[in-house]
Protein backbone atom coordinates (compact mmCIF):
# COMPACT_ATOMS: atom_id res chain seq x y z
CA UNK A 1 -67.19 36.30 45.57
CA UNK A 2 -66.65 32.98 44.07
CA UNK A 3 -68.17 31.25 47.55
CA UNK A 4 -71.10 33.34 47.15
CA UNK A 5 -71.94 33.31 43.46
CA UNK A 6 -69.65 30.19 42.56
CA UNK A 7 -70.71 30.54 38.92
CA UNK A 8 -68.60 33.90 38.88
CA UNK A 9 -65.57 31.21 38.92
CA UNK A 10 -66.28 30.52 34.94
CA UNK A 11 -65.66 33.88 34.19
CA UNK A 12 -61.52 33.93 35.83
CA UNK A 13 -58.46 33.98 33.64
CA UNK A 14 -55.75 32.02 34.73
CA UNK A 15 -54.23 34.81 37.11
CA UNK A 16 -57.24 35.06 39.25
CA UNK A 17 -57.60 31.18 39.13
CA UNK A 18 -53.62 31.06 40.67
CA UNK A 19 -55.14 33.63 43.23
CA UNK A 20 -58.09 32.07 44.40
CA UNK A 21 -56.28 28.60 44.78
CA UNK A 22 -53.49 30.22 46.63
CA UNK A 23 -56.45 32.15 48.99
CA UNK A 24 -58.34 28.68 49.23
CA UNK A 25 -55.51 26.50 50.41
CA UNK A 26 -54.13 29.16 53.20
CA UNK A 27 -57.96 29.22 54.46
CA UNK A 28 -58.24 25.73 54.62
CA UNK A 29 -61.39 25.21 52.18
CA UNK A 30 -59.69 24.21 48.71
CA UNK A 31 -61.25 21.17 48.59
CA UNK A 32 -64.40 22.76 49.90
CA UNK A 33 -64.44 25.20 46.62
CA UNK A 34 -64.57 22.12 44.81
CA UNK A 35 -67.78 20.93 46.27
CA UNK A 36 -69.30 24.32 45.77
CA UNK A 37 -68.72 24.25 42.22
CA UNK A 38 -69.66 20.50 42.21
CA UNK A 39 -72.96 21.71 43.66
CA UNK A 40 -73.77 24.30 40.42
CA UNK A 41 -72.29 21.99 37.98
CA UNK A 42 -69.48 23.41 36.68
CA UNK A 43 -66.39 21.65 38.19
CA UNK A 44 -65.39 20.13 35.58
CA UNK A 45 -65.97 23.48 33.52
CA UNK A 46 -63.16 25.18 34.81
CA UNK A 47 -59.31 25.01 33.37
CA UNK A 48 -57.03 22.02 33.83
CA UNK A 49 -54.85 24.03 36.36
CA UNK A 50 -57.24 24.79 38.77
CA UNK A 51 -59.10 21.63 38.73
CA UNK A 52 -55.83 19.50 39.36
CA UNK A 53 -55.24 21.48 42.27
CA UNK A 54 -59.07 21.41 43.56
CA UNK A 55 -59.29 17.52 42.86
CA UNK A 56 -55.50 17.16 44.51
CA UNK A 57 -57.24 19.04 47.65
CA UNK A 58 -60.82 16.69 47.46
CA UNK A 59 -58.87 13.15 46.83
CA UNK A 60 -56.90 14.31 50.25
CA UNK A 61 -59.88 15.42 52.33
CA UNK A 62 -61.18 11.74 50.84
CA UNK A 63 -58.62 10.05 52.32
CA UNK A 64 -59.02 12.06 55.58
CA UNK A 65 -62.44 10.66 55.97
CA UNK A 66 -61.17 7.21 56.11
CA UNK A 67 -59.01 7.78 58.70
CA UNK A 68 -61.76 9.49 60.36
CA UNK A 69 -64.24 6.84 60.51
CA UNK A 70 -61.62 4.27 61.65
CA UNK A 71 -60.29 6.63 64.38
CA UNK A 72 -64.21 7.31 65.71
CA UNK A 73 -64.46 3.57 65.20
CA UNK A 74 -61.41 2.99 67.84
CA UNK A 75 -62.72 5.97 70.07
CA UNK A 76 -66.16 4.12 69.97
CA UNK A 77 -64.10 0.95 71.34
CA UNK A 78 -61.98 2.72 74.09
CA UNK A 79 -65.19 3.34 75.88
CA UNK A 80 -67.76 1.34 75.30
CA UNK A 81 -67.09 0.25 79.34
CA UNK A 82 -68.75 3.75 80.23
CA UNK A 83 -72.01 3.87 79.95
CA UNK A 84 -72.53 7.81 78.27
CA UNK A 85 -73.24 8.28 74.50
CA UNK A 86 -70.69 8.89 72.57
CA UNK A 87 -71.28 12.56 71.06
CA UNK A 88 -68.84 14.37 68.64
CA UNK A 89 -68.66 17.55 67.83
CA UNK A 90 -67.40 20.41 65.43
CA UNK A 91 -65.99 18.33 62.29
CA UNK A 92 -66.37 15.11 63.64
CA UNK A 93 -70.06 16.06 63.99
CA UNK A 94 -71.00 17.31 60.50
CA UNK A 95 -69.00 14.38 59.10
CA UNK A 96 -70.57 11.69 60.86
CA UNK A 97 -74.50 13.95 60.45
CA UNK A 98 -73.12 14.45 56.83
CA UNK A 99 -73.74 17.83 57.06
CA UNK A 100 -72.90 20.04 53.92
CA UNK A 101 -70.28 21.86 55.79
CA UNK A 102 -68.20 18.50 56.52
CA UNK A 103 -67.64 18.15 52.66
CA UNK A 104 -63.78 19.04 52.18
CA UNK A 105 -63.53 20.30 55.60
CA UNK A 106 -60.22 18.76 57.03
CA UNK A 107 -59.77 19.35 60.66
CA UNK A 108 -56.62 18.11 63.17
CA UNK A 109 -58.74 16.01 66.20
CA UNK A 110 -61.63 14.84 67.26
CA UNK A 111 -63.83 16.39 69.33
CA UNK A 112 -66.02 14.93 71.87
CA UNK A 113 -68.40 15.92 74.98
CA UNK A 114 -68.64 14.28 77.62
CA UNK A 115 -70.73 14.50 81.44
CA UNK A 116 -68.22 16.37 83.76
CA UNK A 117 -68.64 13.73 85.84
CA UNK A 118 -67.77 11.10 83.64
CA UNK A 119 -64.46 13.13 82.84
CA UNK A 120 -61.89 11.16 84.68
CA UNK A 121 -63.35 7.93 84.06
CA UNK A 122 -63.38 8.89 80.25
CA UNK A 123 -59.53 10.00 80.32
CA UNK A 124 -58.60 6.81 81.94
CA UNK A 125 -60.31 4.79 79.57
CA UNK A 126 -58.79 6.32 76.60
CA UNK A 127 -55.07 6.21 78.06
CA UNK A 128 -55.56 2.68 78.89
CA UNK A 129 -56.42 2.44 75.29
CA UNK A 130 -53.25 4.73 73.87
CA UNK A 131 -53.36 8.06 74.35
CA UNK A 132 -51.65 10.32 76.32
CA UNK A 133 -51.12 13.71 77.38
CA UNK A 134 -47.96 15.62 76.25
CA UNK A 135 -49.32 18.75 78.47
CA UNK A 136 -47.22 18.45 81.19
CA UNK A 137 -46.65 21.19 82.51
CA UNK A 138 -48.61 21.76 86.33
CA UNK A 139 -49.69 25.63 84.97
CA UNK A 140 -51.21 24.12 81.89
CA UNK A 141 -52.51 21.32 83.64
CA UNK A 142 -54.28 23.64 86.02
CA UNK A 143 -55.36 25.94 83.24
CA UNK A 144 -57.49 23.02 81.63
CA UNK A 145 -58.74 21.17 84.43
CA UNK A 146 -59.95 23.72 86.72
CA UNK A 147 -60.83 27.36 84.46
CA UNK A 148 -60.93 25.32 81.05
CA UNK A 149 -64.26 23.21 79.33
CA UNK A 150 -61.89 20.50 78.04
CA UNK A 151 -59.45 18.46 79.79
CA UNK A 152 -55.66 18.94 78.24
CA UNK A 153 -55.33 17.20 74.36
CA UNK A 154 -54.49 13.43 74.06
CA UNK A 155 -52.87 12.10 71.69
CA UNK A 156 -52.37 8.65 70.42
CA UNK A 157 -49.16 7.24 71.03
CA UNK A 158 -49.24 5.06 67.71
CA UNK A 159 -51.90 6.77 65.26
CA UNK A 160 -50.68 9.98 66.44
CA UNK A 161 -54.06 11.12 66.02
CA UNK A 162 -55.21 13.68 68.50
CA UNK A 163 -58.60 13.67 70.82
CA UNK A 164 -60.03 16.78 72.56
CA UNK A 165 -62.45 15.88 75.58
CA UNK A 166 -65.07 18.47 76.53
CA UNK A 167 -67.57 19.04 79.44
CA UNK A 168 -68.59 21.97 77.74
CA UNK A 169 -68.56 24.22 75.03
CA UNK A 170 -67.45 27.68 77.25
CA UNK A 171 -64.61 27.44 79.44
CA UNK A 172 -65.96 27.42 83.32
CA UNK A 173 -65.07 31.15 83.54
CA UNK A 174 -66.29 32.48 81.16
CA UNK A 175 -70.06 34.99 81.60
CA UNK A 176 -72.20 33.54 79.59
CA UNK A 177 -70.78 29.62 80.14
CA UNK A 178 -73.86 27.76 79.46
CA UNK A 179 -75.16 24.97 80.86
CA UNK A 180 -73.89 21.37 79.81
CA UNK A 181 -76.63 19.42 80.97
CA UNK A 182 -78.89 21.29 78.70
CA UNK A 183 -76.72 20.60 75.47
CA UNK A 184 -77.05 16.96 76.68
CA UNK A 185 -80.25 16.76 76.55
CA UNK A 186 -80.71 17.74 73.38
CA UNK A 187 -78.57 15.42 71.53
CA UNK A 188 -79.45 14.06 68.40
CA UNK A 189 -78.57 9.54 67.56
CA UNK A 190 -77.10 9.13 64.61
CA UNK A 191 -79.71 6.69 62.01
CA UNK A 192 -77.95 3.11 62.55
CA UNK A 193 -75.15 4.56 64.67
CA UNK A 194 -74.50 4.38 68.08
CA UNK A 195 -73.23 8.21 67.79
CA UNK A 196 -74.48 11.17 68.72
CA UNK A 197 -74.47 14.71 68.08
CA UNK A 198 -75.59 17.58 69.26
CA UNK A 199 -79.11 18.76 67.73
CA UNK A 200 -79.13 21.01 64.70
CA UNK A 201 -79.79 24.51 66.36
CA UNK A 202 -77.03 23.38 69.14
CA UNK A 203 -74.40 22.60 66.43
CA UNK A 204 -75.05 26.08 65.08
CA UNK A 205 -74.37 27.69 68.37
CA UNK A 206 -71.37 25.53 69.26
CA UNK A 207 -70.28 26.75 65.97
CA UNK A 208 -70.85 29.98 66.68
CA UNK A 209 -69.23 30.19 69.98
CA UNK A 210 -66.16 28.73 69.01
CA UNK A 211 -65.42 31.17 66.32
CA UNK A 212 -66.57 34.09 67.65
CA UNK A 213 -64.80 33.29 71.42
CA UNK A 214 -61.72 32.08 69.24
CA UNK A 215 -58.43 33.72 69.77
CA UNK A 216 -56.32 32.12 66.62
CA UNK A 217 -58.41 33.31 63.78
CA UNK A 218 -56.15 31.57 60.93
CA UNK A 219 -59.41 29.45 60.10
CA UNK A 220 -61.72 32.19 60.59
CA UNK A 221 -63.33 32.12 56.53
CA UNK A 222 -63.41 28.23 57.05
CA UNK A 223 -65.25 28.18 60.25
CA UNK A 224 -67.20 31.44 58.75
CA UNK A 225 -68.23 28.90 55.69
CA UNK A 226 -69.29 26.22 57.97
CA UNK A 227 -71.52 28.41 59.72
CA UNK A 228 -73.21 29.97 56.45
CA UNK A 229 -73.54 26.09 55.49
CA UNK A 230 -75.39 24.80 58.45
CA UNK A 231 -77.95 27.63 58.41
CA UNK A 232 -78.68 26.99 54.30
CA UNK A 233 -79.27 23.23 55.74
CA UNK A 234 -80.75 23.76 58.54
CA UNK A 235 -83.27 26.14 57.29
CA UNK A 236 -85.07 23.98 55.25
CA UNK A 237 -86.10 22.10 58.45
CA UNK A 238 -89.60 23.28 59.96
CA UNK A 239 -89.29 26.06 62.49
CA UNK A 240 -85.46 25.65 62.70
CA UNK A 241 -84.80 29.64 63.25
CA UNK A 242 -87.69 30.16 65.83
CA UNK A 243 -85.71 26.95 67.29
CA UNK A 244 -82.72 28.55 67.24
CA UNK A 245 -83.38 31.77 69.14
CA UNK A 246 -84.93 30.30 71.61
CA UNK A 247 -81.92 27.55 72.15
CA UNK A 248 -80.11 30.76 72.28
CA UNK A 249 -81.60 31.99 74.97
CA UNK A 250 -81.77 29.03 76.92
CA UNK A 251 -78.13 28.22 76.43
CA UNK A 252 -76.91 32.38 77.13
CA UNK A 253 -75.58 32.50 73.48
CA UNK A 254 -77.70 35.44 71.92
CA UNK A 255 -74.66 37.35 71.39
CA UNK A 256 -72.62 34.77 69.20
CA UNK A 257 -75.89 34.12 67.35
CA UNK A 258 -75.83 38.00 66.18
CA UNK A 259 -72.58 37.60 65.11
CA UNK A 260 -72.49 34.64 63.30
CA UNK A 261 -76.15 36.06 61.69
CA UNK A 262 -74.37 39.35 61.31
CA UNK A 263 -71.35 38.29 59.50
CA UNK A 264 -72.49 35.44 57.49
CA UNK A 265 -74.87 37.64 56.20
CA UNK A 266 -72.37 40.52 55.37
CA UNK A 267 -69.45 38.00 54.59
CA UNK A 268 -70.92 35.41 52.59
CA UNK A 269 -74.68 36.83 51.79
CA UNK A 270 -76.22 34.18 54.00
CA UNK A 271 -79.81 34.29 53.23
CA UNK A 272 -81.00 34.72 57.15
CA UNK A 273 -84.83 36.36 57.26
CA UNK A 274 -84.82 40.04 57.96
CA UNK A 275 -86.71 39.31 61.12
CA UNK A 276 -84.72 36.87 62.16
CA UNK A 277 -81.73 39.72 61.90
CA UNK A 278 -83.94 42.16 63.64
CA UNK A 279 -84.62 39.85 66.69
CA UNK A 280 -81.20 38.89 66.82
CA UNK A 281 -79.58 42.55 67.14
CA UNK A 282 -81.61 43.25 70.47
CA UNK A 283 -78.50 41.62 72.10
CA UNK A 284 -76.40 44.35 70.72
CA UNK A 285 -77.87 47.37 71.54
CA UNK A 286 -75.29 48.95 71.48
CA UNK A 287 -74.31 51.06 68.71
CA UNK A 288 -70.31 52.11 69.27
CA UNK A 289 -69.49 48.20 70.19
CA UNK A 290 -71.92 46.78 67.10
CA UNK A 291 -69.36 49.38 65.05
CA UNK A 292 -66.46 48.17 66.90
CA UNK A 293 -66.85 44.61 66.28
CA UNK A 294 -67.56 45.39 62.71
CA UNK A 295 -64.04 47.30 62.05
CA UNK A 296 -62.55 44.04 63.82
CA UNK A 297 -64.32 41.01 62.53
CA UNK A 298 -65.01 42.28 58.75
CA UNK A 299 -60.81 42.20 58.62
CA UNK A 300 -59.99 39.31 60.54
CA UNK A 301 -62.61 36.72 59.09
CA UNK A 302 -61.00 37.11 55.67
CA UNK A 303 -58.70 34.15 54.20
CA UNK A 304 -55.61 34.24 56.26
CA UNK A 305 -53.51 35.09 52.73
CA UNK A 306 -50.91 38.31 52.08
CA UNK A 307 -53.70 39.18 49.58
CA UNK A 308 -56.91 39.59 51.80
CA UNK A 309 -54.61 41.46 54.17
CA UNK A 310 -54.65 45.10 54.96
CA UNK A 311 -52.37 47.45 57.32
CA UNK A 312 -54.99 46.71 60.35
CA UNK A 313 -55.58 43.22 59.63
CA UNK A 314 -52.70 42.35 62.11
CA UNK A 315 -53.75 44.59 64.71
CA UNK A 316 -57.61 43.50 64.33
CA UNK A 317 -56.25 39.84 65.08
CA UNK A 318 -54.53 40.86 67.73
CA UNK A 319 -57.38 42.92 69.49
CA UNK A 320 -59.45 39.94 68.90
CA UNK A 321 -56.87 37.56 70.56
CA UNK A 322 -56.89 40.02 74.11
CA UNK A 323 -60.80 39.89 73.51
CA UNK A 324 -61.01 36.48 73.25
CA UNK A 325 -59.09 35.89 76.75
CA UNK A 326 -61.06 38.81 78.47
CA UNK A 327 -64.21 36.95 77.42
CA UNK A 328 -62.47 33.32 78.49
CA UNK A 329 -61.75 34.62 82.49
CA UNK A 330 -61.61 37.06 84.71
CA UNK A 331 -58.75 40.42 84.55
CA UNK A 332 -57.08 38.77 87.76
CA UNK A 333 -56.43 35.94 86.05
CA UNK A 334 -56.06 36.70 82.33
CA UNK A 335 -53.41 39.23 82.81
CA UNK A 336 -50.89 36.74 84.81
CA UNK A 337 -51.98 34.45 81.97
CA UNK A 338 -51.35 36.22 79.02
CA UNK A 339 -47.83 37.27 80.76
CA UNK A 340 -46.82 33.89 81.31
CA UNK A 341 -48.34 32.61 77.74
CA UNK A 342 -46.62 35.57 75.93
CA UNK A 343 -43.18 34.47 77.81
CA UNK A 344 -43.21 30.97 77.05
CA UNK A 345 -44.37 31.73 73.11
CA UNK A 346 -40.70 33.88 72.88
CA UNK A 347 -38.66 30.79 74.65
CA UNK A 348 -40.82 28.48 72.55
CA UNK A 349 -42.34 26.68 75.42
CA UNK A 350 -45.67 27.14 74.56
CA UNK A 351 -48.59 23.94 74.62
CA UNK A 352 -51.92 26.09 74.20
């Protein structure tokens, strides 16, 4: 309640403070309650316990953001011989946009999107400028390059810092893949930067597609929180939710709209317009699946902690894992798949 209402977080005693850090840190947004409770004025309100843990959690995410900028700095300089923008996405992107939902938000790569075309010019560039692949295995390799909308992780053999390089934001095989050129198009230069990103409505739907096409749900609140973020920001913004259902329809993503719409809303009391809700539900008309998905997502989007956990929680995680690989390809090939990724997991082989 306190990421709702985060005055409510005045009125906790000292056991429900050691709770809600506890729930925080295991979903990844400690530092983020911070900011929220910046944002009302009451940070420095709360008890000296908390508050050294919250400003422990918001003096690391600030030193995060310094590595960030230099490692988009030396991204920026492996491939400034191609001639494509340079467009980030997912953390990168609200950091760099300084979106509300980058504040706190510590993430473990960079993401970027690239032309498909451009792909293997791109990877070349950035191993010739230190980072490699440690993917490889020819299954994996396969996996990425030719079902996948990323080419395998690279990570820098000094930094250690890790890269992920997309063509798209839906794997090639999955339905409702949309198409890249269109995302493209649409990007957004950062003022005085010579970055990119992808335009508001986009970043809401990349958002939106990630989390609800996700399989590992561990950061499901965070990435929950980052969508109930955007749409407070972007909503201020003329027109932005008649933008965003049409970009929804033009990009095939109606049905991760409704559910990011759908669970912000019932998660986090988003403030979405009832119309907007209304529209959005005519992509799931139907009534036993709409129930379904509620029984799944209302358990598994809940801080990964022992205390937000139920008997079904497991087994609603692990319906949405299967779901999440039915949605990503085709039964021929997700069944081998799961088969061989299920093996590997148990010998501790596993890259993916």
């Amino acid at each position: 309640m306190v990421f709702i209402t985060p005055r409510l977080a005045l009125n906790l005693n000292l056991r429900q403070w050691d709770l809600l850090i506890r729930q925080a840190r295991s979903a990844n947004v400690l530092a983020t309650l911070g900011y929220l409770l910046d944002s009302v004025g009451i940070l420095n309100q709360i008890p000296a316990q908390p508050h050294n843990h919250i400003k422990s959690a918001q003096t690391y995410a600030d030193r995060f953001y310094i590595s960030l900028k230099w490692e988009i700095i030396c991204i920026q300089e492996a491939l400034k011989s191609i001639n494509i923008p340079l467009v980030l996405l997912k953390g990168s992107a609200y950091f760099i946009a300084e979106n509300n939902a980058a504040k706190g938000r510590i993430f473990s790569d960079v993401d970027i999107i690239v032309p498909e075309d451009k792909l293997l010019e791109v990877e070349a560039a950035l191993i010739k400028a230190g980072w490699m692949t440690n993917t490889i295995d020819p299954y994996n390799q396969k996996y990425y390059r030719q079902w996948m909308h990323e080419i395998p992780p690279l990570r820098h053999l000094k930094r250690q810092t890790s890269i992920d390089v997309h063509h798209n934001i839906l794997p090639r095989t999955a339905d409702f893949c949309p198409d890249a050129n269109k995302l493209l198009a649409n990007i957004v230069k950062i003022p005085d930067k010579n970055i990119w990103v992808l335009a508001p409505e986009d970043r809401v739907l990349h958002s939106a597609t990630h989390l609800f096409h996700e399989g590992e749900l561990k950061s499901g609140f965070r990435d929950l929180s980052d969508l109930d973020l955007l749409l407070k920001e972007f909503s201020a913004e003329e027109n932005f939710w008649a933008k965003l259902q049409q970009r929804a329809e033009e990009l095939n993503q109606q049905i991760p709209l409704y559910y990011a719409l759908r669970y912000t809303c019932r998660i986090l009391q988003t403030p979405v317009p009832e119309k907007v809700l209304k529209v959005s539900q005519e992509a799931m008309p139907n009534i036993i699946k709409q129930t379904l998905m509620d029984a799944l997502f209302l358990r598994a989007l809940m801080p990964d902690h022992e205390s937000c956990n139920n008997n079904w929680t497991g087994l609603a995680r692990w319906l949405l894992f299967v779901r999440s690989h039915w949605l990503k390809m085709p039964l021929h090939l997700m069944i081998p798949h799961l088969l061989r990724k299920g093996f590997r997991r148990a010998l501790g082989k596993e890259q993916h």
